[in-house]
PDB file of N, CA and C in Angstrom:
ATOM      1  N   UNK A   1     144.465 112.604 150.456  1.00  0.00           N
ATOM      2  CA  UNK A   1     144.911 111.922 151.640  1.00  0.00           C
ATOM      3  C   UNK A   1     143.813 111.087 152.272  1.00  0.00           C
ATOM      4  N   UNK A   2     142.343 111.362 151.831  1.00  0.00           N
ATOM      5  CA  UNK A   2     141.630 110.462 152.145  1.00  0.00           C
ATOM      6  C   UNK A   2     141.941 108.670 152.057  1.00  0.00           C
ATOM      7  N   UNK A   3     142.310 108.618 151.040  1.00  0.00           N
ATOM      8  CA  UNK A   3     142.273 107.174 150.713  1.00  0.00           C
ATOM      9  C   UNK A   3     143.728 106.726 151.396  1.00  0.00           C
ATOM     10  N   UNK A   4     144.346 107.725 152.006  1.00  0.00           N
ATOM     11  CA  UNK A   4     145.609 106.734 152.294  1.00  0.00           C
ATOM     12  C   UNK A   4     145.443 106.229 153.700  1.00  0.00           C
ATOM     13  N   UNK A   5     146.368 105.127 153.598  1.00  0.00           N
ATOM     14  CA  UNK A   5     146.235 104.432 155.355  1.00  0.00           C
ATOM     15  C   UNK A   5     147.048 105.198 156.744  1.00  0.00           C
ATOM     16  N   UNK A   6     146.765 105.123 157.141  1.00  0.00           N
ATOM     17  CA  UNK A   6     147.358 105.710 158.662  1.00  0.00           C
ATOM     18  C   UNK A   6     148.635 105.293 158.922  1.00  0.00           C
ATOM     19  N   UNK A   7     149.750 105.319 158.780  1.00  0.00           N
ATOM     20  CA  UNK A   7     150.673 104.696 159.456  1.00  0.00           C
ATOM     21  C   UNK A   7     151.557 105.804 160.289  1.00  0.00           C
ATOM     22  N   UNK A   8     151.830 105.700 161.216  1.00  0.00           N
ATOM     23  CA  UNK A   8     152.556 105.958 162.597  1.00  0.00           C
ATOM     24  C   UNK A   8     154.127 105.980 162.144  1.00  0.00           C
ATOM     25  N   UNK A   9     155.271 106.789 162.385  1.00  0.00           N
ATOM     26  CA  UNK A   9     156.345 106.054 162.157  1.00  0.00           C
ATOM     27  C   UNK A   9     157.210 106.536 163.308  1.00  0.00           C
ATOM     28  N   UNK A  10     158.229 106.190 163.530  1.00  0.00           N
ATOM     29  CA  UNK A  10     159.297 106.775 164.484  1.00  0.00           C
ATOM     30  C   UNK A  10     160.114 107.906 164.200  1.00  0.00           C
ATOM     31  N   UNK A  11     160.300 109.206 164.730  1.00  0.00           N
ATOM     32  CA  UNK A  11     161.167 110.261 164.079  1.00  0.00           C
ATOM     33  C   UNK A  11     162.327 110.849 165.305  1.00  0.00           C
ATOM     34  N   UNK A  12     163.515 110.977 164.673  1.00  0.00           N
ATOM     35  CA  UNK A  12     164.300 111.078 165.906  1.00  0.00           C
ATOM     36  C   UNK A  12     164.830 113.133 165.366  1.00  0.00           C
ATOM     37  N   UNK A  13     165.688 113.421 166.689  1.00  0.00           N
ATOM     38  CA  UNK A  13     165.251 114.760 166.561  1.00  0.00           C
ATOM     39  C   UNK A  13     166.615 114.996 165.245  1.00  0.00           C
ATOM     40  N   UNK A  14     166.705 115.583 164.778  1.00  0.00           N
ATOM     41  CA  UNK A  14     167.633 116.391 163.270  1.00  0.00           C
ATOM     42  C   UNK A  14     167.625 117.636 162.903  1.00  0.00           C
ATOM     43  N   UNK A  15     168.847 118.053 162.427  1.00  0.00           N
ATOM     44  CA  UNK A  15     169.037 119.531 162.540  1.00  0.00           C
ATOM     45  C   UNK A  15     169.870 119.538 160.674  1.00  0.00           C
ATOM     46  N   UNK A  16     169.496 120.344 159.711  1.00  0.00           N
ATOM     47  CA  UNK A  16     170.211 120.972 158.680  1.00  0.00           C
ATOM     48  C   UNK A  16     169.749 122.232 158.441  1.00  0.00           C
ATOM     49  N   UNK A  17     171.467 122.537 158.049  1.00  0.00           N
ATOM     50  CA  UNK A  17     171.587 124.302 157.489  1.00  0.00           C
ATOM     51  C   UNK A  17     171.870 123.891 156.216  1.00  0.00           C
ATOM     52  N   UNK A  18     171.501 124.730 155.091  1.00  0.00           N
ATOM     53  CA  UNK A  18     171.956 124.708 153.749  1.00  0.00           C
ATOM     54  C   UNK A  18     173.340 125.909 153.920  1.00  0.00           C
ATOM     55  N   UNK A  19     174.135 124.743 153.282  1.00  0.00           N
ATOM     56  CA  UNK A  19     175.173 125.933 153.190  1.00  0.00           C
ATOM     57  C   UNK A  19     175.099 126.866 151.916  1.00  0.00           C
ATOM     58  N   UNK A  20     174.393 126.816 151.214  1.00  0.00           N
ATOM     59  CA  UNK A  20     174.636 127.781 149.900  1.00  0.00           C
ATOM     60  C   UNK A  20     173.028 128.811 149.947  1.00  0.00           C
ATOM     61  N   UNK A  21     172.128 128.359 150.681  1.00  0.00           N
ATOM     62  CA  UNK A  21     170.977 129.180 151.223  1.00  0.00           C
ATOM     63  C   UNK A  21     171.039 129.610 152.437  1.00  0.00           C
ATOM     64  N   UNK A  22     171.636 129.098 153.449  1.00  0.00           N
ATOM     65  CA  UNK A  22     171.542 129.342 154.702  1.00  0.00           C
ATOM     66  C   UNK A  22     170.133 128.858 155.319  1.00  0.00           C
ATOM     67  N   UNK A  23     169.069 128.244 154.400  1.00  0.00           N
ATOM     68  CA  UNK A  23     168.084 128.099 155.286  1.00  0.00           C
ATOM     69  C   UNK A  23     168.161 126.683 155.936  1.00  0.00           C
ATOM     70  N   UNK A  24     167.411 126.965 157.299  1.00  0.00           N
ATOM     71  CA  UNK A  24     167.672 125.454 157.946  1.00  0.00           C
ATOM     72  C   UNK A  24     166.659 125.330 158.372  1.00  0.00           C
ATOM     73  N   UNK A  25     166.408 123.926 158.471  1.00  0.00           N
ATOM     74  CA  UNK A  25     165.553 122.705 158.967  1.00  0.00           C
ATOM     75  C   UNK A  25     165.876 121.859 160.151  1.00  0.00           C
ATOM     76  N   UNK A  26     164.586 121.660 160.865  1.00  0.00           N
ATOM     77  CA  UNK A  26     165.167 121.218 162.092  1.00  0.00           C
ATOM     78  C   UNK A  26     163.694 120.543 162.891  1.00  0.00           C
ATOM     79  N   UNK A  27     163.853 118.906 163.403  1.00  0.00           N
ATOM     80  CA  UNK A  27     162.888 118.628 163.885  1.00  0.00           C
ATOM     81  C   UNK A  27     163.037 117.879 165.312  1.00  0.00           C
ATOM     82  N   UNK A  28     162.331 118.467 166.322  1.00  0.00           N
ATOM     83  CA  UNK A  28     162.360 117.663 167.646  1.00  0.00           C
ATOM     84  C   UNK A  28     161.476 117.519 168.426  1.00  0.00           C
ATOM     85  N   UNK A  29     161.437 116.664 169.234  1.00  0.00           N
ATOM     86  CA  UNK A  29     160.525 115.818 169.743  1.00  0.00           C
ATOM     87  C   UNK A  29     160.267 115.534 171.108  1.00  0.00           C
ATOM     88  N   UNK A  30     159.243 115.764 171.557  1.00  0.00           N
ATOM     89  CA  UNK A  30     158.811 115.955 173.252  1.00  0.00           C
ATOM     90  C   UNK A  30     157.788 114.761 173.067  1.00  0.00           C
ATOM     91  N   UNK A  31     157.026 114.591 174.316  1.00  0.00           N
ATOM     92  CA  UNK A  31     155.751 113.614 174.316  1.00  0.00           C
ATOM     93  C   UNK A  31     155.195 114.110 174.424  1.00  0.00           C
ATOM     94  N   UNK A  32     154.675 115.463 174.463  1.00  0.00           N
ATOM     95  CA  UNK A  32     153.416 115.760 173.350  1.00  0.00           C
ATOM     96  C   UNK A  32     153.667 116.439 171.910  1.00  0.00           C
ATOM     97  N   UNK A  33     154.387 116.928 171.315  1.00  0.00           N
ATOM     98  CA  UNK A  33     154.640 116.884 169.890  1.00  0.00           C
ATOM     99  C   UNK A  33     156.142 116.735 169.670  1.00  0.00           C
ATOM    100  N   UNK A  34     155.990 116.570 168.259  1.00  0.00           N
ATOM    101  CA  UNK A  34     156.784 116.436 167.032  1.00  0.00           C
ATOM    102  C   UNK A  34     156.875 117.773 166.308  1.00  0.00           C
ATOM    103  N   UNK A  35     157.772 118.700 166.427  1.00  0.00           N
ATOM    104  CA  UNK A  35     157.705 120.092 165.850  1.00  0.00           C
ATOM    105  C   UNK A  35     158.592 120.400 165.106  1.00  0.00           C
ATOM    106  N   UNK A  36     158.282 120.430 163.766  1.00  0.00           N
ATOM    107  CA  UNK A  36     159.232 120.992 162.162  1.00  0.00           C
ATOM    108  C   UNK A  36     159.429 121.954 162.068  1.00  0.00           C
ATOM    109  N   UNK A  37     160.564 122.801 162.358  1.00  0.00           N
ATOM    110  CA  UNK A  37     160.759 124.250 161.978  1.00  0.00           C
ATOM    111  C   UNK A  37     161.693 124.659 161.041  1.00  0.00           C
ATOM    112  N   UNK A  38     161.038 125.189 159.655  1.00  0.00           N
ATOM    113  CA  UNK A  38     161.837 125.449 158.850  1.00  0.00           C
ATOM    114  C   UNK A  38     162.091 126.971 159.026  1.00  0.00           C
ATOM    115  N   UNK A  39     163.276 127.373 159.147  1.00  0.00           N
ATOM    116  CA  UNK A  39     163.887 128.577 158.992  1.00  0.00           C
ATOM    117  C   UNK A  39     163.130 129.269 161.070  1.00  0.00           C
ATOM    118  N   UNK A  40     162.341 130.486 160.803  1.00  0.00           N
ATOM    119  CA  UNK A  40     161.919 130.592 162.078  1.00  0.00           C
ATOM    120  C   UNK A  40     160.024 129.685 161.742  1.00  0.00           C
ATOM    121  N   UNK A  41     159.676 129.233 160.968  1.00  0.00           N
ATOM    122  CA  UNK A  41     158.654 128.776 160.877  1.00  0.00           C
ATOM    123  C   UNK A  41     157.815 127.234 161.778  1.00  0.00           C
ATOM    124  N   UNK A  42     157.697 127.180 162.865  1.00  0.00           N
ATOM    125  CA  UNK A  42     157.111 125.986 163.400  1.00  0.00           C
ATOM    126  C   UNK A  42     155.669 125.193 163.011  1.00  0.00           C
ATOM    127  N   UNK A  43     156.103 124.014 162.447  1.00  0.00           N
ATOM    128  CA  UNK A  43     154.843 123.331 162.093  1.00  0.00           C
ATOM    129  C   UNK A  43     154.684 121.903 163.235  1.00  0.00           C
ATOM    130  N   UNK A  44     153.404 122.105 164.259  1.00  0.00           N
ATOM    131  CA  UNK A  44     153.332 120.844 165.445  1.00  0.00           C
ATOM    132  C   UNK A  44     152.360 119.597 164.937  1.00  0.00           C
ATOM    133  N   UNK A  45     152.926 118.742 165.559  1.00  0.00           N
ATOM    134  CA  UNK A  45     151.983 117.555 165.004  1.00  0.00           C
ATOM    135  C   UNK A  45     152.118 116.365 166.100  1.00  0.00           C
ATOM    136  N   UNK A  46     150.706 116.162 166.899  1.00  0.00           N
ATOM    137  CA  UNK A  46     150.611 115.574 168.587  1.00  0.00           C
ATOM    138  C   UNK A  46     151.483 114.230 168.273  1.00  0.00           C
ATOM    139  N   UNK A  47     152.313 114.133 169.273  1.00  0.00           N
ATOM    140  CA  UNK A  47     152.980 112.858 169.229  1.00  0.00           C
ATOM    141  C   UNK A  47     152.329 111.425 169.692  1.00  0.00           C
ATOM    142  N   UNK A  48     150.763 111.908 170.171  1.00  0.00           N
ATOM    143  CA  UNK A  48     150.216 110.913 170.505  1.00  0.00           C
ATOM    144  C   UNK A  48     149.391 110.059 168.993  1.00  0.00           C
ATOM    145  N   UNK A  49     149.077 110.962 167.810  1.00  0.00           N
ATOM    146  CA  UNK A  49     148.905 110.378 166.679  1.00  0.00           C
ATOM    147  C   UNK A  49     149.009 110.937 165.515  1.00  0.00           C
ATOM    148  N   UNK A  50     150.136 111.860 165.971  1.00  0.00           N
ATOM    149  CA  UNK A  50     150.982 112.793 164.493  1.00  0.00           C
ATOM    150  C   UNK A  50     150.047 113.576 163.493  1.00  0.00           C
ATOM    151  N   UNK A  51     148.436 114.107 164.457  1.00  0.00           N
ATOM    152  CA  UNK A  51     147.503 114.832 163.726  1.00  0.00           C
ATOM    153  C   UNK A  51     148.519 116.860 164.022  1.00  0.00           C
ATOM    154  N   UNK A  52     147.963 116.944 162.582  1.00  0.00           N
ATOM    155  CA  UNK A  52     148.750 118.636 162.610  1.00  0.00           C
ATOM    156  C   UNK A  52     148.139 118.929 163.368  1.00  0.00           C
ATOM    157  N   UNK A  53     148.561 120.041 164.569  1.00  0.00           N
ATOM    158  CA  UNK A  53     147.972 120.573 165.779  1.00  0.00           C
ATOM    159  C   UNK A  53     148.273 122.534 165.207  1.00  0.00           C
ATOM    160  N   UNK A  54     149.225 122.776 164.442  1.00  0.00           N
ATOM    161  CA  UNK A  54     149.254 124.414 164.287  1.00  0.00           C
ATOM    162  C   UNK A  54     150.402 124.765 163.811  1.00  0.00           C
ATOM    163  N   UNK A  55     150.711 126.213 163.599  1.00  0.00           N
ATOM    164  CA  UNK A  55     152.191 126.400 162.975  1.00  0.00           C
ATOM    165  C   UNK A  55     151.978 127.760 164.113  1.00  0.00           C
ATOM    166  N   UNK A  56     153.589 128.273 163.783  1.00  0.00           N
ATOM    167  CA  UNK A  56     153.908 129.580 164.651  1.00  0.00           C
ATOM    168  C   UNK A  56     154.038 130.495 163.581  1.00  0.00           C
ATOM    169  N   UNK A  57     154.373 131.664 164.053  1.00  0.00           N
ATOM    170  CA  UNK A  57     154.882 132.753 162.979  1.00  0.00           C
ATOM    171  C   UNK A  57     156.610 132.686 163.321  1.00  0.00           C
ATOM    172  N   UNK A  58     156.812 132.584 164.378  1.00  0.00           N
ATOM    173  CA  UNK A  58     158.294 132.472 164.999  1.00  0.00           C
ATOM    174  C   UNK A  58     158.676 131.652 165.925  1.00  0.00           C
ATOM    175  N   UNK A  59     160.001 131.652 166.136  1.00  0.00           N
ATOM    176  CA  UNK A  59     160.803 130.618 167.797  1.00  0.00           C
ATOM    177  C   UNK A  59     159.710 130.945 168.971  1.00  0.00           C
ATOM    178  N   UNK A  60     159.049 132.432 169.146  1.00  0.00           N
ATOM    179  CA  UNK A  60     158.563 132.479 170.200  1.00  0.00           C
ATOM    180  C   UNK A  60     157.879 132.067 170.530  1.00  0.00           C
ATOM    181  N   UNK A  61     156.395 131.517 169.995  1.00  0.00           N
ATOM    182  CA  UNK A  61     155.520 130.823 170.127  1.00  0.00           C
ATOM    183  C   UNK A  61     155.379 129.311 170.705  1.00  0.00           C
ATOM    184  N   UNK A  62     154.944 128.771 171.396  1.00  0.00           N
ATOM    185  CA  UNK A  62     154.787 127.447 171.432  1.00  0.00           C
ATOM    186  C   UNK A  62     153.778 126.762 172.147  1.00  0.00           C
ATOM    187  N   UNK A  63     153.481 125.863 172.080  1.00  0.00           N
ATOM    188  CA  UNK A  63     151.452 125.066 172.004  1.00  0.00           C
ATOM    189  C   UNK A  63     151.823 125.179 173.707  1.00  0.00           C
ATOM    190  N   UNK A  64     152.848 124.963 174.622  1.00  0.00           N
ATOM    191  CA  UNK A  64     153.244 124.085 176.164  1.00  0.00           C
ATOM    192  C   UNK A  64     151.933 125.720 177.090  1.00  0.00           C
ATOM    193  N   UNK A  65     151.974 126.869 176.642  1.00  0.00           N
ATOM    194  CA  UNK A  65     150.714 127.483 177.558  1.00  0.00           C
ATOM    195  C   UNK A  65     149.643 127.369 177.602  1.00  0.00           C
ATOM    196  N   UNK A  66     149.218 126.783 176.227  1.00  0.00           N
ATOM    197  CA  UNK A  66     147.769 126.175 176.305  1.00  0.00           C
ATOM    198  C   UNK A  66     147.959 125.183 176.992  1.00  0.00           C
ATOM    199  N   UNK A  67     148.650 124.480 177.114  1.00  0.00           N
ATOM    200  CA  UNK A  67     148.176 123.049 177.646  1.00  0.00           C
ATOM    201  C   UNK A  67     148.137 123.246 179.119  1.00  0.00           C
ATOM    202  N   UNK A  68     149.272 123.971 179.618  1.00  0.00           N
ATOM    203  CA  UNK A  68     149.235 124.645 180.866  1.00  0.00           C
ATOM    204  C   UNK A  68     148.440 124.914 181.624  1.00  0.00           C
ATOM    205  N   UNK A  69     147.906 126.176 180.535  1.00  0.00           N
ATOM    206  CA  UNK A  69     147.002 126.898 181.347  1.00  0.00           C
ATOM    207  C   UNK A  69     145.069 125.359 181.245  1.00  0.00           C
ATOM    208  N   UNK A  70     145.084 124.901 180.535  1.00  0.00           N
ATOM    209  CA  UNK A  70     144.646 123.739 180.340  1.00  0.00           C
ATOM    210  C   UNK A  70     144.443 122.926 181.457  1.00  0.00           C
ATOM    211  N   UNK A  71     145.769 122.474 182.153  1.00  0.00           N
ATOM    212  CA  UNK A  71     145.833 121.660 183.154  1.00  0.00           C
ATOM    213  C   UNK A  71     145.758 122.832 184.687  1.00  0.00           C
ATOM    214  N   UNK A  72     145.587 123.816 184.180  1.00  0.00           N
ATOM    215  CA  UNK A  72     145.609 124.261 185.419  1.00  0.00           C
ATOM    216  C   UNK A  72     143.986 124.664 186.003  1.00  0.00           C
ATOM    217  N   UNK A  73     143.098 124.855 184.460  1.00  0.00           N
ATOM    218  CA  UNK A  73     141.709 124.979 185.073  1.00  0.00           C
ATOM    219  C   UNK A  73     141.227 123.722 185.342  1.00  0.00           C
ATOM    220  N   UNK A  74     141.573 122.524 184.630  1.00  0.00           N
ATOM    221  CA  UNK A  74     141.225 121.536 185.413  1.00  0.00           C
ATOM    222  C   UNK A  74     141.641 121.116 186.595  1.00  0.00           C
ATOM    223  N   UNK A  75     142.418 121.457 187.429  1.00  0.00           N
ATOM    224  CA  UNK A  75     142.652 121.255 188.371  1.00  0.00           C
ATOM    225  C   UNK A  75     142.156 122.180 188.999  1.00  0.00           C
ATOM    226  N   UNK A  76     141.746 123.842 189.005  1.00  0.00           N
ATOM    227  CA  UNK A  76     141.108 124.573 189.775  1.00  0.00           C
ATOM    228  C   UNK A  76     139.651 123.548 189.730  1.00  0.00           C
ATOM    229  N   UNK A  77     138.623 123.380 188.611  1.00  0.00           N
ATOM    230  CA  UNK A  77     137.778 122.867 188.754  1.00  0.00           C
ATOM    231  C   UNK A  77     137.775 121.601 189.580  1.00  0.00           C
ATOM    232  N   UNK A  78     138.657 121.081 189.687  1.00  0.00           N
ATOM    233  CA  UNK A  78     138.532 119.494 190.417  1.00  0.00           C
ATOM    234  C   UNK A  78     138.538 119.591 191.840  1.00  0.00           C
ATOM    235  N   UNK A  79     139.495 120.680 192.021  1.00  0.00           N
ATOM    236  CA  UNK A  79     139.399 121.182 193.441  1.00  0.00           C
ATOM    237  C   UNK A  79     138.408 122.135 194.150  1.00  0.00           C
ATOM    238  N   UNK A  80     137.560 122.945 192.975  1.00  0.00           N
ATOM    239  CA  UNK A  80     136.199 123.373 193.557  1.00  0.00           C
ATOM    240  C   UNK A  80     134.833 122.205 194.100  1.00  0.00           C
ATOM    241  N   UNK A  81     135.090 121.215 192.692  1.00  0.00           N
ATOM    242  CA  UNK A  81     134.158 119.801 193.292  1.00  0.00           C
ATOM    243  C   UNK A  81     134.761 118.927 194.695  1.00  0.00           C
ATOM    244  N   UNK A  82     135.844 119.195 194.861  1.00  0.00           N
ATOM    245  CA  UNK A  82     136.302 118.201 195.926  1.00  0.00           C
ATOM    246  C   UNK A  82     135.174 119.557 197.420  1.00  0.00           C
ATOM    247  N   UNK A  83     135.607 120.445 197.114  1.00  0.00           N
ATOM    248  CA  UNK A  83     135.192 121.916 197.844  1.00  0.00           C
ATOM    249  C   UNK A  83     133.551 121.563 197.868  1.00  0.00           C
ATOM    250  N   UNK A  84     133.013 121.494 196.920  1.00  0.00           N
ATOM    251  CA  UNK A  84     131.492 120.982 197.150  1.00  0.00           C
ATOM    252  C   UNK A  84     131.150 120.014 197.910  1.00  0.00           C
ATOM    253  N   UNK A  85     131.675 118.963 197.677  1.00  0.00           N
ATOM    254  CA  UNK A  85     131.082 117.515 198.055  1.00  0.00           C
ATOM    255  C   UNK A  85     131.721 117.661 199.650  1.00  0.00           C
ATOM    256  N   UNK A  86     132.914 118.674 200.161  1.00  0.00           N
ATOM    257  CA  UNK A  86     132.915 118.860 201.785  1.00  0.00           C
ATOM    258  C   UNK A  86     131.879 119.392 202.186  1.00  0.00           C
ATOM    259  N   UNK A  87     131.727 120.193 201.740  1.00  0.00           N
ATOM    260  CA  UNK A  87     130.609 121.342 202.324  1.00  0.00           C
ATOM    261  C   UNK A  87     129.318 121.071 201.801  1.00  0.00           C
TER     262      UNK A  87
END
């Protein structure tokens, strides 16, 4: 995959069951990922440049608490510096 070029493409969200396996495939799409889940298996990939970001073991899992909890220490931190520069 080194040598290949980058290209970006558009993916809209899609859902299949095999009817003679029962296994299904299914992909949908937020603005921050693009997430493939075959059967209970999730594979994410950032919708900002479709780099693989992780897989799950199951439905339960999903990347949205990191980012969360993410946006939430930056904002504790931003609001300790605003807290400095008063005092």
């Amino acid at each position: 995959m080194s040598d290949s070029i980058l290209l970006q493409g558009k993916v809209s969200p899609w859902r299949y069951k095999c009817a003679i396996s029962g296994n299904e495939i299914e992909i949908t799409v937020s603005h921050l990922y693009t997430t493939i889940r075959i059967n209970e298996r999730c594979y994410y990939f950032r919708a900002e440049n479709g780099i693989f970001d992780g897989t799950s073991t199951d439905m339960t899992f999903s990347p949205f608490p990191k980012i969360i909890f993410l946006c939430i220490v930056l904002l504790l931190l931003q609001a300790f510096h605003i807290l400095l520069l008063i005092y």
